[in-house]
Protein backbone atom coordinates (compact mmCIF):
# COMPACT_ATOMS: atom_id res chain seq x y z
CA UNK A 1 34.97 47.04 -31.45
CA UNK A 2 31.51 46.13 -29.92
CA UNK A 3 28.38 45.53 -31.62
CA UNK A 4 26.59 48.86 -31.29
CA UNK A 5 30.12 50.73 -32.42
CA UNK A 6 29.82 48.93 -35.58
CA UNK A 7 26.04 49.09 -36.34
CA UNK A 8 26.27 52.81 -35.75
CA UNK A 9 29.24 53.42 -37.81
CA UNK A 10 27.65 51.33 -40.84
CA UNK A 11 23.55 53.45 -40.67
CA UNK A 12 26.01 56.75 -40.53
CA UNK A 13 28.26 55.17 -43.44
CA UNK A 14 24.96 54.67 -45.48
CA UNK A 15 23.63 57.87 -44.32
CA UNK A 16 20.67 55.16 -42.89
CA UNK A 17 18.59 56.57 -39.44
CA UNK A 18 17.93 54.18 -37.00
CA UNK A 19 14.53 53.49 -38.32
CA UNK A 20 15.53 52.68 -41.63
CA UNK A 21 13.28 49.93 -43.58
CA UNK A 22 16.86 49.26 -45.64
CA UNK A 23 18.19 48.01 -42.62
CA UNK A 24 18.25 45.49 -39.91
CA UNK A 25 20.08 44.25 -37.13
CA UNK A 26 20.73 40.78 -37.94
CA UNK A 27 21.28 41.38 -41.69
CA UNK A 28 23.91 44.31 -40.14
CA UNK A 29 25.43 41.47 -37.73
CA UNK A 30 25.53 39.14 -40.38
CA UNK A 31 27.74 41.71 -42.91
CA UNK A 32 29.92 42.42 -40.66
CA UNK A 33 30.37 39.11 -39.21
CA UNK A 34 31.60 37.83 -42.74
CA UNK A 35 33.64 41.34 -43.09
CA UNK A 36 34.74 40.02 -40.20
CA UNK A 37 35.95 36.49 -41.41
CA UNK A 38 37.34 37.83 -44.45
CA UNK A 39 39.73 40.35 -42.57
CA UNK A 40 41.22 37.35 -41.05
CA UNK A 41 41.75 35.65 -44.09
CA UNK A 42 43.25 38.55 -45.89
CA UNK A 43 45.41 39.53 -43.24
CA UNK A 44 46.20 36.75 -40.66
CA UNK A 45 45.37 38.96 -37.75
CA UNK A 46 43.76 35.70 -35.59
CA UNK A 47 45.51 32.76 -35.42
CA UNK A 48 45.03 29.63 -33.32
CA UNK A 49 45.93 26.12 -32.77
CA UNK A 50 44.28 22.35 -32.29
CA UNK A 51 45.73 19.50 -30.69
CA UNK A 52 44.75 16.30 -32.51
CA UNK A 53 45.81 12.29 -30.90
CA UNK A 54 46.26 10.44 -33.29
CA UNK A 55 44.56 6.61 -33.80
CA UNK A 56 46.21 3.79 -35.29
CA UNK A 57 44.54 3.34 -38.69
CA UNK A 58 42.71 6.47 -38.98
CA UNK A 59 42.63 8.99 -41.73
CA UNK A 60 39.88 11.64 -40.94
CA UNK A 61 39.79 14.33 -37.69
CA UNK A 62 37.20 16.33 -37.14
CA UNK A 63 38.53 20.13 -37.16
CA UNK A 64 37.35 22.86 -34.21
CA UNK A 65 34.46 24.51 -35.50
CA UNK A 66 36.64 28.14 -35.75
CA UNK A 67 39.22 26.80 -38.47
CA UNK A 68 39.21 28.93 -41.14
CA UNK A 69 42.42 27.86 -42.92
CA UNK A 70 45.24 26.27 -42.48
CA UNK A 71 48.40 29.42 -41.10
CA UNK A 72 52.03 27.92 -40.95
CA UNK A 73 54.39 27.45 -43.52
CA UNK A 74 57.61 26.36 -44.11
CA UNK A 75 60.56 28.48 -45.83
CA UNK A 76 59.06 27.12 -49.18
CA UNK A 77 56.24 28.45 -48.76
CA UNK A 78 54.02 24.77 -47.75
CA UNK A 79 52.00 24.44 -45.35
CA UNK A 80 53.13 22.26 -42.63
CA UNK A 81 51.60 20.70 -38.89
CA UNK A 82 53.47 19.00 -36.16
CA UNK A 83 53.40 15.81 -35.15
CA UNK A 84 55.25 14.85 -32.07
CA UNK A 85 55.55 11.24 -31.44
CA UNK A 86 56.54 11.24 -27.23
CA UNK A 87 60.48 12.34 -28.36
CA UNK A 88 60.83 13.61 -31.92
CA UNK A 89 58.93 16.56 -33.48
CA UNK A 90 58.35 16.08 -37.03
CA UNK A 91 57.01 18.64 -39.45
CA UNK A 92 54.04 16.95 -42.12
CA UNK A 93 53.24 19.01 -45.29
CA UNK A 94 50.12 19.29 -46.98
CA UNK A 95 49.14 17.55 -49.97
CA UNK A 96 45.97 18.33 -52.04
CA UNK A 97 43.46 15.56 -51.49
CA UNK A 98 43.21 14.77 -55.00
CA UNK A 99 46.70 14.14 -54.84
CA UNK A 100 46.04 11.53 -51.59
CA UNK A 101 43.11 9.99 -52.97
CA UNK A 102 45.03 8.93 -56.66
CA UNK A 103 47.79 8.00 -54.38
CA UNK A 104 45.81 5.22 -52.59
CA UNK A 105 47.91 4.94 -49.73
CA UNK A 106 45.95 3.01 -47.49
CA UNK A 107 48.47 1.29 -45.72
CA UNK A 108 49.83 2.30 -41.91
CA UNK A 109 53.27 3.62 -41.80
CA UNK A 110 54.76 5.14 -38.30
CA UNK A 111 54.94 8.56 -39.42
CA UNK A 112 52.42 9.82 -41.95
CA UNK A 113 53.85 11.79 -45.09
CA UNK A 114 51.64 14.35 -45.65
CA UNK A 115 48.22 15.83 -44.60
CA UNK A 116 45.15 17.97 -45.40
CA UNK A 117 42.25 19.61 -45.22
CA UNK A 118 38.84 18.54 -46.50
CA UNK A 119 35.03 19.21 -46.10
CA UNK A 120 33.24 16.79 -43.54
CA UNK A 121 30.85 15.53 -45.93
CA UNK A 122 28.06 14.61 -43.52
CA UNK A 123 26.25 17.37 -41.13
CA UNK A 124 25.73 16.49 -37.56
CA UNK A 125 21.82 15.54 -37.06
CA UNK A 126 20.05 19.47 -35.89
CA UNK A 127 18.95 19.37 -32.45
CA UNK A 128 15.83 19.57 -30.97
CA UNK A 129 14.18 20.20 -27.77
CA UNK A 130 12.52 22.58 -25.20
CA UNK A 131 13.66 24.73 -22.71
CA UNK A 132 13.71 24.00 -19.15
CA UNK A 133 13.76 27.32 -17.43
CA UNK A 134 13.48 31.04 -18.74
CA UNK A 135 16.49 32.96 -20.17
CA UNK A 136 15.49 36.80 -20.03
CA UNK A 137 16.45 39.06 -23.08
CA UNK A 138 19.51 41.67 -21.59
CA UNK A 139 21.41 43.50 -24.20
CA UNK A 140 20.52 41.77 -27.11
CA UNK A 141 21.24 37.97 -25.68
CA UNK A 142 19.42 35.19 -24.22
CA UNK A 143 20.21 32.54 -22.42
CA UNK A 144 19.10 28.78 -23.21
CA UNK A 145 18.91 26.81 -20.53
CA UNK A 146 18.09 22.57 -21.13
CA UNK A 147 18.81 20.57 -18.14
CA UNK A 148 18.92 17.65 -20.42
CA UNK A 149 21.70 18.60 -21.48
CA UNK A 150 22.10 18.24 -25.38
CA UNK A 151 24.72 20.70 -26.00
CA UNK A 152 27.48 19.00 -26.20
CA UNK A 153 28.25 18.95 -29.99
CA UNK A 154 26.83 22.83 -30.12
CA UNK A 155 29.17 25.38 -31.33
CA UNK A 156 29.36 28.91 -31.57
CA UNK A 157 27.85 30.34 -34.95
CA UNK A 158 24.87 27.62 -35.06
CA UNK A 159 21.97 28.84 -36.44
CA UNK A 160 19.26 28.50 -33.78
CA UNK A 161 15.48 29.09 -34.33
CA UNK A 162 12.73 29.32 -31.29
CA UNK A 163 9.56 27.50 -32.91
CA UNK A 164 7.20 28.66 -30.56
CA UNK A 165 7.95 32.48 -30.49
CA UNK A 166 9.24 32.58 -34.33
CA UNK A 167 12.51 33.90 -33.72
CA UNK A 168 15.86 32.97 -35.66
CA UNK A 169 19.20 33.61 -34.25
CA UNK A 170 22.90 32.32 -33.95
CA UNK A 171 24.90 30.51 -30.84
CA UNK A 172 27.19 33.15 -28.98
CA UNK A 173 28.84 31.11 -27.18
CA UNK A 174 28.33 27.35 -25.17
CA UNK A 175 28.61 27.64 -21.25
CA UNK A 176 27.87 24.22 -21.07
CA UNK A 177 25.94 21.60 -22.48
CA UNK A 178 23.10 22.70 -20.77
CA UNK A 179 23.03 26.63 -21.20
CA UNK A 180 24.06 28.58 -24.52
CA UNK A 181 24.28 32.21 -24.77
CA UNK A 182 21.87 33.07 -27.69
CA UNK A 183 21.13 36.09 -30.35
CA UNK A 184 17.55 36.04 -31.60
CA UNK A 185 15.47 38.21 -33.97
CA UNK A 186 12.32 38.93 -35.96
CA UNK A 187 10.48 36.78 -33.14
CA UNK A 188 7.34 38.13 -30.84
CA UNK A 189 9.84 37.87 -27.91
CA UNK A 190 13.11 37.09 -28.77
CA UNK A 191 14.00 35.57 -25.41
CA UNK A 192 13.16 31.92 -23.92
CA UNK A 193 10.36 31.32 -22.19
CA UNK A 194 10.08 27.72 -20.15
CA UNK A 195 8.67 25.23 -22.45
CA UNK A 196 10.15 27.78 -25.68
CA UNK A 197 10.56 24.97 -28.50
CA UNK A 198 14.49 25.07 -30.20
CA UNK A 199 15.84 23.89 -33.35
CA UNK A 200 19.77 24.14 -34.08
CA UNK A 201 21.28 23.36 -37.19
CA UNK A 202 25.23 22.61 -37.06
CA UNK A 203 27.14 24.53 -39.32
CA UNK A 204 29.39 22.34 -42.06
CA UNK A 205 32.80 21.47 -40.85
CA UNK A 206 36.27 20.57 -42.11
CA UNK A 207 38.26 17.26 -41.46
CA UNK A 208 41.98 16.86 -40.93
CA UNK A 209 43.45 13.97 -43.36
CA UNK A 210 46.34 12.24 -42.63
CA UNK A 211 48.43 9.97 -45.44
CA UNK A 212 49.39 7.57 -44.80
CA UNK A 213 46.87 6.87 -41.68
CA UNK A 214 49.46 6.41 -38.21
CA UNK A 215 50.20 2.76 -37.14
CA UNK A 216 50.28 4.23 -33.64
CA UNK A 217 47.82 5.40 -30.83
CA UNK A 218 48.65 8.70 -29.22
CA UNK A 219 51.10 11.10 -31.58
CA UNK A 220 50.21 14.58 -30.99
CA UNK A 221 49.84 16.72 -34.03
CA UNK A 222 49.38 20.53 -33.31
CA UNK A 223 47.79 22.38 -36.61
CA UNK A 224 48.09 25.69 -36.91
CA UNK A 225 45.18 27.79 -38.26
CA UNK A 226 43.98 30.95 -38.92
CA UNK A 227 40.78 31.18 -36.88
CA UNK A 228 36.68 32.34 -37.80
CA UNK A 229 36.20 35.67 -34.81
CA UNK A 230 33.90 34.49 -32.30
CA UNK A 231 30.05 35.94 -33.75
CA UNK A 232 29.21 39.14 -32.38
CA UNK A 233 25.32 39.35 -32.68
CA UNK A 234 24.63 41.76 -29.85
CA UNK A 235 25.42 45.17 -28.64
CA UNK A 236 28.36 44.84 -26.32
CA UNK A 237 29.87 41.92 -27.26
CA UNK A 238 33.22 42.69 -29.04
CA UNK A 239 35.54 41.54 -31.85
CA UNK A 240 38.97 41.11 -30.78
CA UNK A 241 40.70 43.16 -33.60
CA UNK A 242 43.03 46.33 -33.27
CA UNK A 243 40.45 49.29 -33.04
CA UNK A 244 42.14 50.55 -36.22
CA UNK A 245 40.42 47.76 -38.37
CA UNK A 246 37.24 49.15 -37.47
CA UNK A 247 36.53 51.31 -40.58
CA UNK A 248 37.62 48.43 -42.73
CA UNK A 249 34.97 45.98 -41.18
CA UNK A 250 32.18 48.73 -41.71
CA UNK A 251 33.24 49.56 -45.44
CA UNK A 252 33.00 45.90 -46.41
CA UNK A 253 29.54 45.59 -44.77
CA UNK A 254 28.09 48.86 -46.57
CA UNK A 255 29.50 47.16 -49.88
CA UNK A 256 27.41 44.14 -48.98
CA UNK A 257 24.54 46.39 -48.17
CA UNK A 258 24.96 48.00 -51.27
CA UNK A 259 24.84 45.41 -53.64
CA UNK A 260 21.41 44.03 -52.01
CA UNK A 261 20.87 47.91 -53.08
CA UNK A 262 21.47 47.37 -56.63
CA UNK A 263 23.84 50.28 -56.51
CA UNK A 264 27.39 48.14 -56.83
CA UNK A 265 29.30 50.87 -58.64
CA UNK A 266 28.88 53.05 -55.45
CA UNK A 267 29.29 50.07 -53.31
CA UNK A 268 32.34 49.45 -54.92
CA UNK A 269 34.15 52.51 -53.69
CA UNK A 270 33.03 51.12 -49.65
CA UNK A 271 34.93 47.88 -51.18
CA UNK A 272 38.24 49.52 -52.31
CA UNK A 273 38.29 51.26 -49.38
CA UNK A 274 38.32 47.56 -47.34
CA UNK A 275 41.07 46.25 -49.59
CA UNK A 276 43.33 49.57 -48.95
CA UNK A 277 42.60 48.78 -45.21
CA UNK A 278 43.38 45.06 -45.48
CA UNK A 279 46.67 45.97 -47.55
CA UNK A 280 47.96 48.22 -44.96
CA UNK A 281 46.89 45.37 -41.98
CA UNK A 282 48.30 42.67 -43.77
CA UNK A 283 51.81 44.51 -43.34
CA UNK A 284 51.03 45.92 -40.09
CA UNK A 285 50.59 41.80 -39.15
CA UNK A 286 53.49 40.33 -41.27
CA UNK A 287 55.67 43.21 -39.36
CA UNK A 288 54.41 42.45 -35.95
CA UNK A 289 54.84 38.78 -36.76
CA UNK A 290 58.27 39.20 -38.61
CA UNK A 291 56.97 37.66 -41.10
CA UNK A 292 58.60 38.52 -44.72
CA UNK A 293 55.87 39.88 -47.57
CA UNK A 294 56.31 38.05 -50.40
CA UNK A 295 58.21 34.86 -51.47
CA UNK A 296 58.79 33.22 -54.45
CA UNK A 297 59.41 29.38 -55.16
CA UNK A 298 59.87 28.35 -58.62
CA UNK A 299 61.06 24.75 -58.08
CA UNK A 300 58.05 22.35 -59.82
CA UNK A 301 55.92 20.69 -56.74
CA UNK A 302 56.29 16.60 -56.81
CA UNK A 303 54.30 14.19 -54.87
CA UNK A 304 56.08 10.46 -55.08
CA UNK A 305 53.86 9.66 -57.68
CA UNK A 306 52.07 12.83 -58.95
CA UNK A 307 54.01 15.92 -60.31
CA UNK A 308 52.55 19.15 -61.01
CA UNK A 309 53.22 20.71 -64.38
């Protein structure tokens, strides 16, 4: 499912020509790139994992910049990582942070309890400089070269911006950390010149918490997570979904479009239409997956020192 497949289907969907003041490209990419999120939240379809070493006293992990949420559970339904300590596997479960924080436990134990998942409440500093070389405009991306090389906390779904030409965009993907593959729009160009002026601002991220922290150096916990599609802001790059969830991506983008329309009970019909797709994926996946539909567990969740009622 490539970029130009999907903008097509979604003018034709809202009966929109090419030349349509309604629409634009990067407000299309940007629909379907959250259709595209939510899909894999509502059905699981992308899944991936991150290795994290643990250090003695430490709480907080920074999380891959593609976590969406957190995938694996247990046959009671919690969520639950890995942590192998160089012998022994052991399975952690999550715990709501509130429940860690009123909990207080701050001192090191061998093998943590529980973990979870938080928002990293600082952003990383946007970054700033100038490009080195030009990066030509072919099929709707540009390249960013900087021989300085300031890349190296860059990830893909940045929001970029080219000062001197006036162009926004979004990071593709990072070669290196000197050269990103770019989108940009709405600019007199849309490509980078030598000397082009950047800003990118880091999107927020999550943090893994631990609790208790490790007394030990070098555990390796693997989390398991359901994982953000890699941005497809141009005309040939591709989503890496079944070809089937194609209609469902473009429904949920017209009902987007449609509400910015002020015409949601039509764009509520383009909406229904997603769910019925994302109902009939969800058991396609838990099929393909063996993965049983529903569960129930009725037995009352307790934390040590903090039950739930």
């Amino acid at each position: 499912m490539d970029g130009k497949t999907l903008t097509d289907a979604l003018y034709s969907t809202l009966n929109e020509a090419s030349t349509s003041s309604f629409m634009d490209a990067r407000t299309s990419y940007d629909h379907l790139y959250e259709a595209a999120c939510e899909l894999v939240s509502r059905t699981w379809c992308l899944t991936s994992t991150q290795a994290i070493t643990t250090v003695a006293d430490q709480t907080a992990y920074d999380l891959n910049a593609d976590f969406l949420k957190l995938y694996l559970q247990n046959d009671r339904n919690e969520y639950v990582c890995k942590l192998n300590d160089g012998s022994s596997d052991y399975w952690l479960k999550w715990r709501d942070h509130q429940g860690i924080v009123l909990a207080n436990n701050d001192d090191s134990i061998a093998i943590p309890w529980n973990f979870s998942i938080i928002d990293k409440s600082t952003l990383d500093d946007p970054i700033t400089g100038t490009a080195t070389s030009a990066g030509t405009l072919s099929n709707g991306e540009t390249i960013l070269y900087d021989t300085s090389a300031p890349f190296a906390n860059v990830k893909a779904g940045d929001a970029i911006h080219n000062t001197t030409d006036g162009s926004d965009g979004v990071v593709i993907s990072v070669t290196s950390t000197s050269e990103l593959i770019t989108a940009l729009f709405d600019g007199t160009d849309n490509d980078w010149d030598s000397s082009d002026a950047y800003v990118i601002v880091p999107g927020g991220r999550k943090q893994f918490i631990l609790d208790p922290p490790p007394s030990t150096d070098g555990y390796t916990i693997t989390l398991y997570y359901l994982q953000k599609p890699t941005p497809v802001y141009s005309s040939y790059r591709a989503y890496r979904f079944d070809p089937d969830y194609k209609r469902a991506l473009v429904m949920y983008a017209a009902w987007l479009y449609k509400y910015r329309d002020r015409d949601p009970n039509f764009g509520d019909a383009f909406y229904k239409f997603f769910d019925l797709k994302c109902r009939e994926a969800n058991r396609n996946e838990n099929s393909s997956r063996n993965r049983t539909g529903l569960r129930f567990n009725f037995k009352k969740r307790s934390y040590r020192d903090r039950s739930y009622r």
